[in-house]
Structure formats: C-alpha cells, structure tokens
C-alpha atoms as a PDB file:
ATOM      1  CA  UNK A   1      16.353  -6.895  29.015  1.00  0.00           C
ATOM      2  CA  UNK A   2      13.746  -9.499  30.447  1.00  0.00           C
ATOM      3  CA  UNK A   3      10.460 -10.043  28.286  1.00  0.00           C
ATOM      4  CA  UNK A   4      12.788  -8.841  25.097  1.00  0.00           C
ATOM      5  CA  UNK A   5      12.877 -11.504  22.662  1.00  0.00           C
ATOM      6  CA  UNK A   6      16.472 -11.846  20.898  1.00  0.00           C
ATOM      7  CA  UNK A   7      16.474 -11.126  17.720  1.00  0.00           C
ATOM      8  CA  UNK A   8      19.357 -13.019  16.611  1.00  0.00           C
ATOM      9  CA  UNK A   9      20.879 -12.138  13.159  1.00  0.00           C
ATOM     10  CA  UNK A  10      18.354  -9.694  12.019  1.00  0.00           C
ATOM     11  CA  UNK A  11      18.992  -5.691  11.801  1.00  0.00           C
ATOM     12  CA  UNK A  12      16.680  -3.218  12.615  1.00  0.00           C
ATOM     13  CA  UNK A  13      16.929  -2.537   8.492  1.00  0.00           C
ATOM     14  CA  UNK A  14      16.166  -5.753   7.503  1.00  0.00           C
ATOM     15  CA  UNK A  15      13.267  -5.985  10.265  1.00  0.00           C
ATOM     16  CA  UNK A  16      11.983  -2.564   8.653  1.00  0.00           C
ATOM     17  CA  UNK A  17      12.378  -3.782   4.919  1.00  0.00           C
ATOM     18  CA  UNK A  18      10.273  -7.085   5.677  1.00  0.00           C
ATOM     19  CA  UNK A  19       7.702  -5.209   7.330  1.00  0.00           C
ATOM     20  CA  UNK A  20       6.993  -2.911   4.748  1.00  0.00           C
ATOM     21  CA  UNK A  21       6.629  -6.005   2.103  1.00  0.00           C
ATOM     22  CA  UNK A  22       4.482  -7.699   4.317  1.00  0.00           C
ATOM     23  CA  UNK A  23       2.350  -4.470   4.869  1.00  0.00           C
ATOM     24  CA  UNK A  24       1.950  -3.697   0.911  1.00  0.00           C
ATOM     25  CA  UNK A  25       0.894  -7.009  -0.286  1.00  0.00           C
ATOM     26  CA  UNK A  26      -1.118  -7.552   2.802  1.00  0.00           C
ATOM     27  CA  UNK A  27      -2.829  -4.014   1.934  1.00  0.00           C
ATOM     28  CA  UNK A  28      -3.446  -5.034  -1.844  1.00  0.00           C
ATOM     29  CA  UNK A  29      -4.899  -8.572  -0.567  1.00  0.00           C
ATOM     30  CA  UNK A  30      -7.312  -7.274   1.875  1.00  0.00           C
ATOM     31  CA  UNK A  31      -8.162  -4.125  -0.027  1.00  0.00           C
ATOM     32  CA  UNK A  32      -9.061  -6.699  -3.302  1.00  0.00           C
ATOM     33  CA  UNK A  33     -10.584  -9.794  -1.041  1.00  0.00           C
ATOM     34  CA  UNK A  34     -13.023  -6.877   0.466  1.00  0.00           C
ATOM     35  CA  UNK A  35     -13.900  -5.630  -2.997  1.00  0.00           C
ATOM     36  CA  UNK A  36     -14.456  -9.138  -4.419  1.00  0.00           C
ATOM     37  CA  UNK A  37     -16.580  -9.979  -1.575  1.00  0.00           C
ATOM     38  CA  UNK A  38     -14.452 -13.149   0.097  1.00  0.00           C
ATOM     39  CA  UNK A  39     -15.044 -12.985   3.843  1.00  0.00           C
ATOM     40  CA  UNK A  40     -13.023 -16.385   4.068  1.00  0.00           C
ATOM     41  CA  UNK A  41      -9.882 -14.708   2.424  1.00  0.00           C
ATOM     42  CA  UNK A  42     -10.059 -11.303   4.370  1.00  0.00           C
ATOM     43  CA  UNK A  43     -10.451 -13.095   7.608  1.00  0.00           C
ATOM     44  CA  UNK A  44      -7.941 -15.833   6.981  1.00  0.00           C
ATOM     45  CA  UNK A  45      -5.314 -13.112   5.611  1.00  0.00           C
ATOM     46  CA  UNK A  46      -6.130 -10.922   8.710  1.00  0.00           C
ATOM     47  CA  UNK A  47      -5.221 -13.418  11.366  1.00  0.00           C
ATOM     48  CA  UNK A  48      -1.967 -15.131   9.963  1.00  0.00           C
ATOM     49  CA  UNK A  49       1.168 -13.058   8.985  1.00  0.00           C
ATOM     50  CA  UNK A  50       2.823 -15.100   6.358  1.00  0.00           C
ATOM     51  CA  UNK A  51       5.444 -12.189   5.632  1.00  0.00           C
ATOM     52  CA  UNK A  52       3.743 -11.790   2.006  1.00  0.00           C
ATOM     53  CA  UNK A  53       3.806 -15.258   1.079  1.00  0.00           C
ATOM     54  CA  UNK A  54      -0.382 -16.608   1.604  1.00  0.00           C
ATOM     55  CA  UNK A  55      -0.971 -12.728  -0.033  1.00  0.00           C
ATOM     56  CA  UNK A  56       0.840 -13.487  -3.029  1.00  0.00           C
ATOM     57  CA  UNK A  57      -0.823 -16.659  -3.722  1.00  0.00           C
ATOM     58  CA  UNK A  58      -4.322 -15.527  -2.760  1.00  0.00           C
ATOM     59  CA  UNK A  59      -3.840 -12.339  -5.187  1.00  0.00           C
ATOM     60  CA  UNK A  60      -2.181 -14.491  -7.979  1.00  0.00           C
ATOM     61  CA  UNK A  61      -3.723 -17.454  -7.664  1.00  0.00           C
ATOM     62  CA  UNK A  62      -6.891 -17.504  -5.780  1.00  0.00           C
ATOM     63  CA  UNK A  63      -8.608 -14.215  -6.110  1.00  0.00           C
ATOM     64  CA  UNK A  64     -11.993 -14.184  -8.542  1.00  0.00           C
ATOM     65  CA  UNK A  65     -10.399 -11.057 -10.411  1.00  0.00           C
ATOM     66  CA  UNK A  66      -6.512 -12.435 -10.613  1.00  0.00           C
ATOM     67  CA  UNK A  67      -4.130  -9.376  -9.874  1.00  0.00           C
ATOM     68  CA  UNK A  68      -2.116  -8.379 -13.199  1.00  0.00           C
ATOM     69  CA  UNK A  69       1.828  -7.009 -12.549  1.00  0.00           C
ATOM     70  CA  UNK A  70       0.384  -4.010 -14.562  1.00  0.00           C
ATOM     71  CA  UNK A  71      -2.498  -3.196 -12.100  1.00  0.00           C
ATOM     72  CA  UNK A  72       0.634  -1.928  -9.980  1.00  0.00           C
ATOM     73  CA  UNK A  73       1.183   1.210 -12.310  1.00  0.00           C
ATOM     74  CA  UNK A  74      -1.152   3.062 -10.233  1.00  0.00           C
ATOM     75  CA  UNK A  75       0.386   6.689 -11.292  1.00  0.00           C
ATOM     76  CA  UNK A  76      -0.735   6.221 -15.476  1.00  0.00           C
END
C-alpha cells in the first residue's frame, strides 16, 4: 500500500503489548507530574514518546514525591 510504512519484524501483538506499556506509565507520569505541579515534566512527557523509558525515570527518579513499587497495589 503507498503512504503505509513497513513495519518490518514487528507483529500486530507485539505492536499492541508496547503500546499498552507505553500508555500505563505514560498515564501514571502525567497523572503524578499534574498533581505535583511540574508543567516542565507534563509538557516534556506529552510531546516525546519514549515507549516508557523518560516515564520511568521521571517517576523514579525525578518526581518531588518518588513513585514507590507499592503505590501500584491500587486494589488494598
């Protein structure tokens, strides 16, 4: 098809599995960098899709209120 990028060695699967990653961590990093009041982070996190990878280290690393593994266990 013209205009249709190959995809090369990726399934439709794999496609699907990295989009929902990037979606959840991108959700947790916005969601916190709006609560915590960083317009710099939520802006910088909006525009670039890093599959995950500049969420992670914003939420681990960067964040005023550092994310904890056990803030995850949303259902206790």
């Amino acid at each position: 098809m013209a205009g249709v990028p190959d995809l090369g060695q990726f399934s439709p699967i794999s496609l699907f599995i990295i989009f929902i990653w990037s979606l959840l961590w991108k959700g947790l990093a916005l969601w916190r960098a709006a609560t915590l009041n960083q317009r710099i982070w939520f802006i910088v996190m909006l525009i670039f899709n890093t599959v995950g990878i500049l969420e992670l280290v914003y939420l681990f690393g960067f964040a005023k209120k550092r994310f904890k593994i056990s803030e995850l266990k949303f259902w206790k």
